[in-house]
C-alpha atoms as a PDB file:
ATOM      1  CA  UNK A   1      20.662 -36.401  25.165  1.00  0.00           C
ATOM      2  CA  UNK A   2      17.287 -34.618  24.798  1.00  0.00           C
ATOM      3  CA  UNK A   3      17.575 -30.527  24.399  1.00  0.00           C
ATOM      4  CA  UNK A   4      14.534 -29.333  26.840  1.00  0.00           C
ATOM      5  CA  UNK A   5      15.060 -25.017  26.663  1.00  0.00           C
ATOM      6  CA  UNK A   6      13.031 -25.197  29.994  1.00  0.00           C
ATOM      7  CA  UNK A   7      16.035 -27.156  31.792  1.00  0.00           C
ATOM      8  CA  UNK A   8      18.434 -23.994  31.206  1.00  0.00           C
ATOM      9  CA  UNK A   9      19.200 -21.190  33.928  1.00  0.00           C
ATOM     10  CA  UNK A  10      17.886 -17.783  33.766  1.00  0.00           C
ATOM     11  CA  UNK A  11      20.989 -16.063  31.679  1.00  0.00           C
ATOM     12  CA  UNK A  12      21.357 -19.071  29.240  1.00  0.00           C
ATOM     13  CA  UNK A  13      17.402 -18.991  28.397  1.00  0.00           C
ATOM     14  CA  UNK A  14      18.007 -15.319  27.753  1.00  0.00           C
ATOM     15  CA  UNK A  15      20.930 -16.072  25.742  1.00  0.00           C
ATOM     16  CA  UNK A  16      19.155 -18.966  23.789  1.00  0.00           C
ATOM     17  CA  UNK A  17      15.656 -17.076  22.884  1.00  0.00           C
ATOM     18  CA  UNK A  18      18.425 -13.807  21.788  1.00  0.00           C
ATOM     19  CA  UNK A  19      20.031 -16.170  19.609  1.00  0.00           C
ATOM     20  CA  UNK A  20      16.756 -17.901  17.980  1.00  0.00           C
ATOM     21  CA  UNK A  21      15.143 -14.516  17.506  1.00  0.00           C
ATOM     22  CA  UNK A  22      18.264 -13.503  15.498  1.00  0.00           C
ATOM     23  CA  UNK A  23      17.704 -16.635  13.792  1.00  0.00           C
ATOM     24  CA  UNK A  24      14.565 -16.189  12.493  1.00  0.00           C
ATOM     25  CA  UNK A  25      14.910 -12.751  11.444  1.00  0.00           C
ATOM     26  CA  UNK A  26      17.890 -13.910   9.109  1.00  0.00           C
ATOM     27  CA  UNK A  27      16.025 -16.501   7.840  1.00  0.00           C
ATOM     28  CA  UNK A  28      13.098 -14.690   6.978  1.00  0.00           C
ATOM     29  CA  UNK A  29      14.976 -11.814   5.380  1.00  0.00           C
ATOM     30  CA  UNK A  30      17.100 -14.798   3.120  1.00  0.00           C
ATOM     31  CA  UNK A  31      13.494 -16.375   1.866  1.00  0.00           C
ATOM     32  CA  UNK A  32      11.986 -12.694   1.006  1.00  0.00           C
ATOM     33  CA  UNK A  33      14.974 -11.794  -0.804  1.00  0.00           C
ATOM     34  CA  UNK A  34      15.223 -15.022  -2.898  1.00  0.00           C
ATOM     35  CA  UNK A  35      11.467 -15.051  -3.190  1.00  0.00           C
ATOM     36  CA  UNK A  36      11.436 -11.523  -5.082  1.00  0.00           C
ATOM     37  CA  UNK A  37      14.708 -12.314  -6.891  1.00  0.00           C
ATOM     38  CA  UNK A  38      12.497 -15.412  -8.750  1.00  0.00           C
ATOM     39  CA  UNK A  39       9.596 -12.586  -9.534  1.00  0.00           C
ATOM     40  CA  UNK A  40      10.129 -10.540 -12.657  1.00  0.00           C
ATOM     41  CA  UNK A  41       8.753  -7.328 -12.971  1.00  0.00           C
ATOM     42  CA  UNK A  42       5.995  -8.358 -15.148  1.00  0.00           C
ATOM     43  CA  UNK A  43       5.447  -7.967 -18.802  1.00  0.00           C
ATOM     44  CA  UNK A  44       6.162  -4.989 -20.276  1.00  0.00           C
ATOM     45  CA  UNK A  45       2.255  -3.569 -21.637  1.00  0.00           C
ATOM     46  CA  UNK A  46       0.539  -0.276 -21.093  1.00  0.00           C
ATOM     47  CA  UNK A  47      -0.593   0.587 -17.521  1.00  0.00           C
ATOM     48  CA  UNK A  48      -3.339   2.660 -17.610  1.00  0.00           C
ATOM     49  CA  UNK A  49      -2.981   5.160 -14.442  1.00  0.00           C
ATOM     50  CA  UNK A  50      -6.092   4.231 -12.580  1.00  0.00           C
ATOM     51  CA  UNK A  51      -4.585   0.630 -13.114  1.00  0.00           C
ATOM     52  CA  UNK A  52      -1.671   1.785 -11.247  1.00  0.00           C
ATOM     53  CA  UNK A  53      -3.083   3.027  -8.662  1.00  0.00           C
ATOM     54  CA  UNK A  54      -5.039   0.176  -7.628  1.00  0.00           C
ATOM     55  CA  UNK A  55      -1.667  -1.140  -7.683  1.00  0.00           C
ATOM     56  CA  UNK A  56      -0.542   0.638  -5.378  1.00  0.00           C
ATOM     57  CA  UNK A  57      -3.346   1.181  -2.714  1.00  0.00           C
ATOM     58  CA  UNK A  58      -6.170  -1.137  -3.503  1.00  0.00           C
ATOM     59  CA  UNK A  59      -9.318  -0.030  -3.784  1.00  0.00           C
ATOM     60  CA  UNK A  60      -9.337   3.054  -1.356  1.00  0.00           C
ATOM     61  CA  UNK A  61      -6.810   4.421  -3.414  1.00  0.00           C
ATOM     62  CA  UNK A  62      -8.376   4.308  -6.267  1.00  0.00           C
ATOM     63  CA  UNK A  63     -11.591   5.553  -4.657  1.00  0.00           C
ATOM     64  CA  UNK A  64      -9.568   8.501  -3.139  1.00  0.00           C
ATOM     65  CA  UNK A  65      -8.276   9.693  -6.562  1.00  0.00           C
ATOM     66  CA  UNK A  66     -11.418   9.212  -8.279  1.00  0.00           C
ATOM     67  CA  UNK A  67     -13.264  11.743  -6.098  1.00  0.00           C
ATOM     68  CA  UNK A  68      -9.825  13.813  -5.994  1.00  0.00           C
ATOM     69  CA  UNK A  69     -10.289  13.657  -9.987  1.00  0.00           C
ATOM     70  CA  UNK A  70     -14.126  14.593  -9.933  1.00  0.00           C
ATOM     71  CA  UNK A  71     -13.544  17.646  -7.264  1.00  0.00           C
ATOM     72  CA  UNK A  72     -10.568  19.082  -9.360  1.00  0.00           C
ATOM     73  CA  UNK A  73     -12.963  19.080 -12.703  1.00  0.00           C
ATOM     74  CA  UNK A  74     -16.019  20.512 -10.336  1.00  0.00           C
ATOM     75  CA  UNK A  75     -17.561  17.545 -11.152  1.00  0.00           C
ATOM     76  CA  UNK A  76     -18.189  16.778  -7.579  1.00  0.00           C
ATOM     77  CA  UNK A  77     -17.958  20.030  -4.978  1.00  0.00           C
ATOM     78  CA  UNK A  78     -17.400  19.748  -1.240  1.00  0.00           C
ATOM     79  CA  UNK A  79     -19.047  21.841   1.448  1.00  0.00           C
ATOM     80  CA  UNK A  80     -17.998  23.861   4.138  1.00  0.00           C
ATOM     81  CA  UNK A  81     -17.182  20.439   6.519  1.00  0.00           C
ATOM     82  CA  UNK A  82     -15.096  19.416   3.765  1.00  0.00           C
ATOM     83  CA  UNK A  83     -16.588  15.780   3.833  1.00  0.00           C
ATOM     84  CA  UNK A  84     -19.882  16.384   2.286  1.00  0.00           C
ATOM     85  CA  UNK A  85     -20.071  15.879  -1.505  1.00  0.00           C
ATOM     86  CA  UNK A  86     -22.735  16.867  -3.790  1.00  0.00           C
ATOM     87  CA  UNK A  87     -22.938  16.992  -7.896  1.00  0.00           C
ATOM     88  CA  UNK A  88     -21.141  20.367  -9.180  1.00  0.00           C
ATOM     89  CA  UNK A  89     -21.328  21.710 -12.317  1.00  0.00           C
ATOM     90  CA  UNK A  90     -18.284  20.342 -14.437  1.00  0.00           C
ATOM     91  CA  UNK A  91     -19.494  17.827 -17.467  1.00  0.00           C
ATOM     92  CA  UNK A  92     -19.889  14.140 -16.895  1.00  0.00           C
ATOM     93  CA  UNK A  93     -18.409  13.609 -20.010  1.00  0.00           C
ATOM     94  CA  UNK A  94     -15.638  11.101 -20.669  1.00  0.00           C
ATOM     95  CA  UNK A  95     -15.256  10.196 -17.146  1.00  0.00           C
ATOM     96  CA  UNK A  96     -13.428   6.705 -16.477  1.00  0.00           C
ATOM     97  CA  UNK A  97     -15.432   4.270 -14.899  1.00  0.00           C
ATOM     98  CA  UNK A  98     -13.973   4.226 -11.441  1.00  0.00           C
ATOM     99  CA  UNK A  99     -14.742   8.158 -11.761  1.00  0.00           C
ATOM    100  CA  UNK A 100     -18.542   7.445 -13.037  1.00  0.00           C
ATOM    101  CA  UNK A 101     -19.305   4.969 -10.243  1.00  0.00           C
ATOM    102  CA  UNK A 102     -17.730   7.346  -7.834  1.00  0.00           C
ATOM    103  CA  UNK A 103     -20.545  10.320  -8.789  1.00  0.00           C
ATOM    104  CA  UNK A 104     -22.946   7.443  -9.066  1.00  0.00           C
ATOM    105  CA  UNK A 105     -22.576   6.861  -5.467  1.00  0.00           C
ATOM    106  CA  UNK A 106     -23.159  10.730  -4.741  1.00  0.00           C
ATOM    107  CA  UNK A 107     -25.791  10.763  -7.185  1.00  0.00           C
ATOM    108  CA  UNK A 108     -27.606   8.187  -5.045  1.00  0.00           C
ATOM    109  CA  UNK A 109     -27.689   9.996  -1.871  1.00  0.00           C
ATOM    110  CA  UNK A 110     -24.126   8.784  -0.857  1.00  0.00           C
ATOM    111  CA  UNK A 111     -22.512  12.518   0.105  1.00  0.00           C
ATOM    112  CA  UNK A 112     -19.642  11.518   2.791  1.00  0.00           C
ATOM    113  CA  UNK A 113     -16.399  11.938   1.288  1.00  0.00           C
ATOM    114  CA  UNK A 114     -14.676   9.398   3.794  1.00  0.00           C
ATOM    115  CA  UNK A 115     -17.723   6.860   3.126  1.00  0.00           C
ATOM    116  CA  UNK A 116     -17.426   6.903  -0.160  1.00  0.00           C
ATOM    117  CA  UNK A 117     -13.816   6.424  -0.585  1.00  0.00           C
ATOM    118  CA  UNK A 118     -14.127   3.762   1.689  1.00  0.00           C
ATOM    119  CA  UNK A 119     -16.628   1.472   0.296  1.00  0.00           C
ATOM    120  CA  UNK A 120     -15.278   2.003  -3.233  1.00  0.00           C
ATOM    121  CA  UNK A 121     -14.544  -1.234  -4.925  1.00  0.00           C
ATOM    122  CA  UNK A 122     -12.419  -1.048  -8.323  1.00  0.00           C
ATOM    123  CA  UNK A 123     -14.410  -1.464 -11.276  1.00  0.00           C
ATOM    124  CA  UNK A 124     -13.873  -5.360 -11.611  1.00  0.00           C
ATOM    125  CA  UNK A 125     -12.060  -4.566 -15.735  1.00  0.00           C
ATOM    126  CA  UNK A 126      -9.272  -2.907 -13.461  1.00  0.00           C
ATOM    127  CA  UNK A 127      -8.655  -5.436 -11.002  1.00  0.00           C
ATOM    128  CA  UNK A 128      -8.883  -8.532 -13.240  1.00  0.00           C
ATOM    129  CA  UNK A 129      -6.065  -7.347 -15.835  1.00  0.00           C
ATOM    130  CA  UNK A 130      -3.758  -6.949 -12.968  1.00  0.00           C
ATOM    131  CA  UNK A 131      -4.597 -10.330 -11.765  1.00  0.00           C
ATOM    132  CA  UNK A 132      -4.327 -11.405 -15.254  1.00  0.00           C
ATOM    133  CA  UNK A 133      -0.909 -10.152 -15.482  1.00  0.00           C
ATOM    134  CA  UNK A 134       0.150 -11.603 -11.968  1.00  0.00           C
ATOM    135  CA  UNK A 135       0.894  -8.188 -10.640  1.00  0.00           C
ATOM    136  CA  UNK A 136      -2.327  -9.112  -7.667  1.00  0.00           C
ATOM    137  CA  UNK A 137      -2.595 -11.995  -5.324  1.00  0.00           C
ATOM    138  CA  UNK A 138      -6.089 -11.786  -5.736  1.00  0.00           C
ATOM    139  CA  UNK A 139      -9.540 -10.650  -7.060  1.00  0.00           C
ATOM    140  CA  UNK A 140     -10.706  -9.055  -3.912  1.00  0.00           C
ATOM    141  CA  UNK A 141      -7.403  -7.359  -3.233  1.00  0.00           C
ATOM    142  CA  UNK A 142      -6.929  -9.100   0.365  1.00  0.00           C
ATOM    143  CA  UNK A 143      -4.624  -8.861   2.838  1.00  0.00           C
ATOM    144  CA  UNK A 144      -2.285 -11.854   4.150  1.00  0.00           C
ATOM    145  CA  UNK A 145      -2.207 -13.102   0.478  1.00  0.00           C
ATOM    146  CA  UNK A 146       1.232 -12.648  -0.765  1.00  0.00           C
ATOM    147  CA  UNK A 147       3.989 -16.092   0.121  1.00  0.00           C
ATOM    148  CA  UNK A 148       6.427 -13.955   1.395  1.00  0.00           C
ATOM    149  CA  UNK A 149       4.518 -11.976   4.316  1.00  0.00           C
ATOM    150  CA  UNK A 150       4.486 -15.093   5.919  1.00  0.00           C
ATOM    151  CA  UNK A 151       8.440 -16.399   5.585  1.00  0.00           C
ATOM    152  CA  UNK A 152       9.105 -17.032   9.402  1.00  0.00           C
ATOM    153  CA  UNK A 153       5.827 -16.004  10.990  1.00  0.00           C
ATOM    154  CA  UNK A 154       5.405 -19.612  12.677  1.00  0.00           C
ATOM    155  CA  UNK A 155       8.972 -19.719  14.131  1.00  0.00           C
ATOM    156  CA  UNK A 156       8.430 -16.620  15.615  1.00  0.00           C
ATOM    157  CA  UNK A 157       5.227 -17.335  17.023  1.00  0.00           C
ATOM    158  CA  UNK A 158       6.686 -20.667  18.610  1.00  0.00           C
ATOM    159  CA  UNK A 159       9.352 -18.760  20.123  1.00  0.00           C
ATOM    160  CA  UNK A 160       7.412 -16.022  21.737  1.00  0.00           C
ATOM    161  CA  UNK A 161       4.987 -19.261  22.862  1.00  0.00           C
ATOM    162  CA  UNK A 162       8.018 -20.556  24.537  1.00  0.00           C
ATOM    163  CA  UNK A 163       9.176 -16.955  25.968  1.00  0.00           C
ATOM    164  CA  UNK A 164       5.411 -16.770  27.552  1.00  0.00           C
ATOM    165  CA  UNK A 165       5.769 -20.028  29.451  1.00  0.00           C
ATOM    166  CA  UNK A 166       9.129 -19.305  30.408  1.00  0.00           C
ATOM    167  CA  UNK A 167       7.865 -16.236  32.114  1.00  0.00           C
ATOM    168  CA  UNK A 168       4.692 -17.834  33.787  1.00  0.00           C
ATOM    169  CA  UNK A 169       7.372 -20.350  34.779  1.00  0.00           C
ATOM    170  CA  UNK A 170       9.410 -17.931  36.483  1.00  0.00           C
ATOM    171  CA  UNK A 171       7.032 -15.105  37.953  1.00  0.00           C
ATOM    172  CA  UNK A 172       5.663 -18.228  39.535  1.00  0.00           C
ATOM    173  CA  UNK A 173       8.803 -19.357  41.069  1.00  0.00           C
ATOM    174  CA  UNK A 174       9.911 -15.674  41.820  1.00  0.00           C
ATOM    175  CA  UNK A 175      12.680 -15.147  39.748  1.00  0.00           C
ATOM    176  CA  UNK A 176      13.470 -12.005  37.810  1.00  0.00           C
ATOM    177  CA  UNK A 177      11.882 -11.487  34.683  1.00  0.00           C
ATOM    178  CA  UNK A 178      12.595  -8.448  33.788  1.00  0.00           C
ATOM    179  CA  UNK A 179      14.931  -9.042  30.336  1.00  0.00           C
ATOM    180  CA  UNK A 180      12.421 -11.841  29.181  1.00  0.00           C
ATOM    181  CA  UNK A 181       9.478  -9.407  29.259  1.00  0.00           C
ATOM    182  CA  UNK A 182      11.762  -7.136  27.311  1.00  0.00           C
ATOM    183  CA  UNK A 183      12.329  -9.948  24.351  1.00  0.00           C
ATOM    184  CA  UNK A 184       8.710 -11.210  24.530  1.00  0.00           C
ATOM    185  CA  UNK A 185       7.812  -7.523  24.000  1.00  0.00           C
ATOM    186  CA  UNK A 186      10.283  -7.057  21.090  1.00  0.00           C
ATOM    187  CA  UNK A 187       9.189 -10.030  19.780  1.00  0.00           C
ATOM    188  CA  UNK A 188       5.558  -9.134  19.779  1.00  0.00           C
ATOM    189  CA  UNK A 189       6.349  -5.858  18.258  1.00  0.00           C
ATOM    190  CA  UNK A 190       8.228  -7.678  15.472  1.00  0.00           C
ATOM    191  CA  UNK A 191       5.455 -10.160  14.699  1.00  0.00           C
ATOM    192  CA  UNK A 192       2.912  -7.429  14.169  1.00  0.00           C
ATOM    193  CA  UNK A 193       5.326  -5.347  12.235  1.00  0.00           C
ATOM    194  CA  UNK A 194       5.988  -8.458   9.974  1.00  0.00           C
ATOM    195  CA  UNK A 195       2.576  -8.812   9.755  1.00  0.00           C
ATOM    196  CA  UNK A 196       1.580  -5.422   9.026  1.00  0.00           C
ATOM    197  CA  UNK A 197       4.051  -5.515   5.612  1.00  0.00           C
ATOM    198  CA  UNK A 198       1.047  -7.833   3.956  1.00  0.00           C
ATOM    199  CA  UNK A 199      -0.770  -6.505   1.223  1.00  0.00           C
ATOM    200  CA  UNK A 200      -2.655  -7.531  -2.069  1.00  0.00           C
ATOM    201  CA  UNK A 201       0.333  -7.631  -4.038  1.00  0.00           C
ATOM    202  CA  UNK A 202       2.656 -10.700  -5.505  1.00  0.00           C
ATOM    203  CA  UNK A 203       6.215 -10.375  -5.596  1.00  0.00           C
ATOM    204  CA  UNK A 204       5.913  -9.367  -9.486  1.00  0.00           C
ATOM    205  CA  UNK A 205       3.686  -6.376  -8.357  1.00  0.00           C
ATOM    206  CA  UNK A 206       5.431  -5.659  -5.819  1.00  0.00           C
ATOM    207  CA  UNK A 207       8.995  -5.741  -7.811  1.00  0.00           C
ATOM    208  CA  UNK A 208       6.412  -3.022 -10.303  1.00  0.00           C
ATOM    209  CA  UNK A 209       5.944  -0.451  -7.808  1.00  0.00           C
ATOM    210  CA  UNK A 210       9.507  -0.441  -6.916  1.00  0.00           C
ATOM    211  CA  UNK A 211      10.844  -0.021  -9.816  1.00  0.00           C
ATOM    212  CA  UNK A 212       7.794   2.923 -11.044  1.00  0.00           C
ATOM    213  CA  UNK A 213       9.210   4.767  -7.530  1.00  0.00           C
ATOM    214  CA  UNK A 214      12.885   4.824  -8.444  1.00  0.00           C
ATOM    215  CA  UNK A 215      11.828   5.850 -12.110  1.00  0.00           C
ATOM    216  CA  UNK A 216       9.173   8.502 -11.465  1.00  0.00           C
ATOM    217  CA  UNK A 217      10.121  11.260  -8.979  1.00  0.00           C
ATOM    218  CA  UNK A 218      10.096  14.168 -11.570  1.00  0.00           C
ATOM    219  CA  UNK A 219       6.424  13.241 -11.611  1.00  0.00           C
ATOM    220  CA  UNK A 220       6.088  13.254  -7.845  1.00  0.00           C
ATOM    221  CA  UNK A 221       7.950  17.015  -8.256  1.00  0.00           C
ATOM    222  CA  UNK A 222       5.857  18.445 -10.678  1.00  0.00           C
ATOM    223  CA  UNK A 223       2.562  17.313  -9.022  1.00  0.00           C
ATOM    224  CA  UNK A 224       3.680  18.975  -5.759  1.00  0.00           C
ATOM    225  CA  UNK A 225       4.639  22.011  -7.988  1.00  0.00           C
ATOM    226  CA  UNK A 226       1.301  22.744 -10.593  1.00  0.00           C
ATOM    227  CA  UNK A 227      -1.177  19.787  -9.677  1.00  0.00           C
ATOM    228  CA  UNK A 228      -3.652  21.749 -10.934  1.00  0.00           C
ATOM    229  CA  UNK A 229      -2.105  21.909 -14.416  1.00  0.00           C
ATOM    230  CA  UNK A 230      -1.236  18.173 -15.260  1.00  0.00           C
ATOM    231  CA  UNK A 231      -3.218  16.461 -17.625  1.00  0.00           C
ATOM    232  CA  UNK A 232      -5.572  13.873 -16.424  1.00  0.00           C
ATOM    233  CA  UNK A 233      -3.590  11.200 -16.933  1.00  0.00           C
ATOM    234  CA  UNK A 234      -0.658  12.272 -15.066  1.00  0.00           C
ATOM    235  CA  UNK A 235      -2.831  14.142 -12.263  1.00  0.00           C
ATOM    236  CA  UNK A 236      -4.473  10.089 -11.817  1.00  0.00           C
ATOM    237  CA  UNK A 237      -1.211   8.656 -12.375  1.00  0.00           C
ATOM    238  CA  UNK A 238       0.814  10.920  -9.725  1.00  0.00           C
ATOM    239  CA  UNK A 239      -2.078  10.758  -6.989  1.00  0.00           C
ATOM    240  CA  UNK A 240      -2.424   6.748  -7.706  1.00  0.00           C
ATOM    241  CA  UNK A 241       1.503   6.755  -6.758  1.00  0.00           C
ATOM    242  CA  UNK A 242       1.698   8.349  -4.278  1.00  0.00           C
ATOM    243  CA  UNK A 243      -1.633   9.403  -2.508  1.00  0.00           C
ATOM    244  CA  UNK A 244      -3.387  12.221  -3.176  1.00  0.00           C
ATOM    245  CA  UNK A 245      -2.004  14.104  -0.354  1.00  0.00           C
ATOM    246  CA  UNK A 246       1.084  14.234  -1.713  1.00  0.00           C
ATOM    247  CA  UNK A 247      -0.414  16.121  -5.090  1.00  0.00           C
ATOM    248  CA  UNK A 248      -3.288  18.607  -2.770  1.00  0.00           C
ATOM    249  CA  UNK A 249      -0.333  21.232  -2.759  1.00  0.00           C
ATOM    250  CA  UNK A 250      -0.969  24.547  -4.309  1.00  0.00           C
ATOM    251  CA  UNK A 251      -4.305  25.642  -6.160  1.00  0.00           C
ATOM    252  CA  UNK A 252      -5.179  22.769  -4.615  1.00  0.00           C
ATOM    253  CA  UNK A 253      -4.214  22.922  -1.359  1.00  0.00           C
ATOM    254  CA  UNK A 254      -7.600  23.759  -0.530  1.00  0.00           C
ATOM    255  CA  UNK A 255      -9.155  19.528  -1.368  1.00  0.00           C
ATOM    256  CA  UNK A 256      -6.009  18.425   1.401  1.00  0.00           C
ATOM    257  CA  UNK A 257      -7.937  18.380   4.800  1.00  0.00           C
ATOM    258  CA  UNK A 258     -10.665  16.562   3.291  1.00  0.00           C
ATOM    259  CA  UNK A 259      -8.293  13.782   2.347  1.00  0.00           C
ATOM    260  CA  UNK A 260      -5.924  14.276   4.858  1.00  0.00           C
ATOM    261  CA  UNK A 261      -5.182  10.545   6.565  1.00  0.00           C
ATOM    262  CA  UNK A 262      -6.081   9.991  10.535  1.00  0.00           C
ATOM    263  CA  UNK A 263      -2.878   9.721  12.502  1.00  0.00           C
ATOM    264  CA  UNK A 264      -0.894   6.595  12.351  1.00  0.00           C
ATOM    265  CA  UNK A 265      -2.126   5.786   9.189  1.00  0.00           C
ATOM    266  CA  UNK A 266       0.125   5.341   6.166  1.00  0.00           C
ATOM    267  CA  UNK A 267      -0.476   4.634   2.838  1.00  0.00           C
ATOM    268  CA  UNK A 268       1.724   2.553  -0.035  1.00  0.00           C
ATOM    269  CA  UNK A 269       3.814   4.907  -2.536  1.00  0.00           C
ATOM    270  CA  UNK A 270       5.186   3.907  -5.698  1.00  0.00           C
ATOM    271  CA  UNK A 271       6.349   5.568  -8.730  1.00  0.00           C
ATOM    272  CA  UNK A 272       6.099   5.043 -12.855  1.00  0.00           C
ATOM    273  CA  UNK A 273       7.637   6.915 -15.104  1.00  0.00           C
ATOM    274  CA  UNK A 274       8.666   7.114 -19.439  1.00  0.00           C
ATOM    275  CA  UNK A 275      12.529   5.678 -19.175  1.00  0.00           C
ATOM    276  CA  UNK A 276      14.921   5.977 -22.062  1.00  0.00           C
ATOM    277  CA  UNK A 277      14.007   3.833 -24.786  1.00  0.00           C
ATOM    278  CA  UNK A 278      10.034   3.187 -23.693  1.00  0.00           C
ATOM    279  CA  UNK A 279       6.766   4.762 -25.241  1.00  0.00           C
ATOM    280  CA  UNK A 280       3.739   5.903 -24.588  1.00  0.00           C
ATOM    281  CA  UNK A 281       0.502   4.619 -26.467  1.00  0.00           C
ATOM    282  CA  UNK A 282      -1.473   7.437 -28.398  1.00  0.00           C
ATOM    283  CA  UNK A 283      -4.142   7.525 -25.576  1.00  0.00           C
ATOM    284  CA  UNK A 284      -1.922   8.517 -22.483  1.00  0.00           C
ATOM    285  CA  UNK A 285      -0.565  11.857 -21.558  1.00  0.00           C
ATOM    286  CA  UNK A 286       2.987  12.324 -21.205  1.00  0.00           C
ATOM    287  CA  UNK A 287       3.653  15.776 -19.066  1.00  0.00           C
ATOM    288  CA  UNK A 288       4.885  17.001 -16.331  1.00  0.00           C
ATOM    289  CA  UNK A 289       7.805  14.531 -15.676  1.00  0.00           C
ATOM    290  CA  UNK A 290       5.065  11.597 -15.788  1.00  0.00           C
ATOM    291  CA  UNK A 291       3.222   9.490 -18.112  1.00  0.00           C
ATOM    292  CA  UNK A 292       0.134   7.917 -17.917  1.00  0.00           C
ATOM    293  CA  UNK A 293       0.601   4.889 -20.506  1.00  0.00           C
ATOM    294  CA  UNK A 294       3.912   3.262 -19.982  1.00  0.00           C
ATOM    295  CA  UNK A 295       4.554  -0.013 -20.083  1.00  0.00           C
ATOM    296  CA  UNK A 296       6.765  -2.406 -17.642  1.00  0.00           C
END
């Protein structure tokens, strides 16, 4: 006996597309979990902060710290609209690269703040240790990259294909329809909220950030505290975690609106942090609850 979902009344159709729905959602959430479990959290080497950062926002993060980096030395200077840059009068000197192509771009006549932070694109040293490493799907830090964004993304698609029909079906034969516009809706909802958790990470990067955000909230505490007083390691490292909105507090309250996110926007967070028993390389900065050089 052939199993045709169109053949069932009303309620049992209702009951059926409930029950697949629950389905998929299971299975997806079984793959993800026993996709990360298989991902290690990467070897354990020194993570330089701007490293970290692309790590965990791509390359307008790293763009959006860069100029937060160059402001806070007067490097760069913002006027009265707070989205126009121009050159101030701090020293170039020792700047890292992401920071040197950052006033490069100003230099050359590029003075939006948004624009700029926008079309940044990590300095390619940055993004090809991480690949390196396996910690990004790849090069160009797309979207949609990562195996277990999609883990139940065609089953889900089927069934709101069949939840479509099902309601031309029965808007067409004049039926109530009211609970299967409700599921088709959910459904919908659900696919682009599945979809929207994709990113330029692997599971090993991913499994990273996690673990940096459990380890690292002094950091996040003492940023929010004296921004203005961390080193430049941990001022990079704490804005690369978690956005530089969430260090703009303070003396430096007065950079926020400039980098203050449209609504509905969100942006990744993640923490790192000097556990027990790990150690920081002669060139990083430990303060302020943070370090900049820690390894995995």
């Amino acid at each position: 006996m052939t199993f045709n979902p169109f053949d069932l009344t009303g309620p049992e159709f209702l009951k059926f597309y409930a029950l697949c729905f629950i389905a998929i959602a299971f299975y997806r959430w079984v793959r993800r979990k026993q996709w990360l479990a298989v991902q290690g959290s990467g070897p354990r080497i020194k993570w330089l902060p701007y490293e970290v950062a692309c790590l965990a926002g791509g390359h307008l993060r790293v763009g959006e710290v860069a100029t937060a980096e160059l402001l806070r030395k007067d490097v760069l200077v913002l006027a009265g609209d707070n989205d126009t840059l121009s050159l101030g009068k701090g020293s170039p000197t020792g700047l890292e690269e992401p920071e040197l192509a950052v006033r490069a771009a100003v230099e050359a006549g590029k003075s939006s703040l948004k624009s700029v932070c926008r079309g940044f694109v990590t300095p390619p040293s940055i993004v090809s240790r991480l690949l390196k490493h396996g910690m990004v799907a790849n090069a160009d830090l797309g979207k949609e990259s990562s195996p277990d964004t999609r883990f139940g993304m065609w089953p889900l698609r089927l069934l709101l294909g069949l939840g479509v029909i099902r309601l031309v079906l029965g808007i067409s034969a004049g039926r109530p329809v009211g609970f299967l516009i409700f599921l088709c809706v959910v459904t919908l909802f659900v696919f682009f909220a599945w979809r929207g958790v994709a990113n330029h990470l692997t599971g090993t990067g991913r499994r990273l950030l996690m673990d940096r955000m459990r380890l690292n909230s002094a950091l996040r505490t003492t940023a929010k505290r004296r921004g203005d007083s961390l080193s430049h390691n941990d001022f990079v490292l704490a804005a690369g975690l978690f956005g530089v909105s969430a260090v703009l507090t303070g003396e430096l309250a007065w950079m926020s609106a400039a980098f203050t996110p449209p609504p509905g926007s969100s942006s990744n967070s993640s923490g790192s942090s000097c556990s027990s028993g790990s150690s920081c390389s002669s060139g990083s900065s430990c303060g302020g609850g943070g370090c900049g050089g820690c390894g995995g």
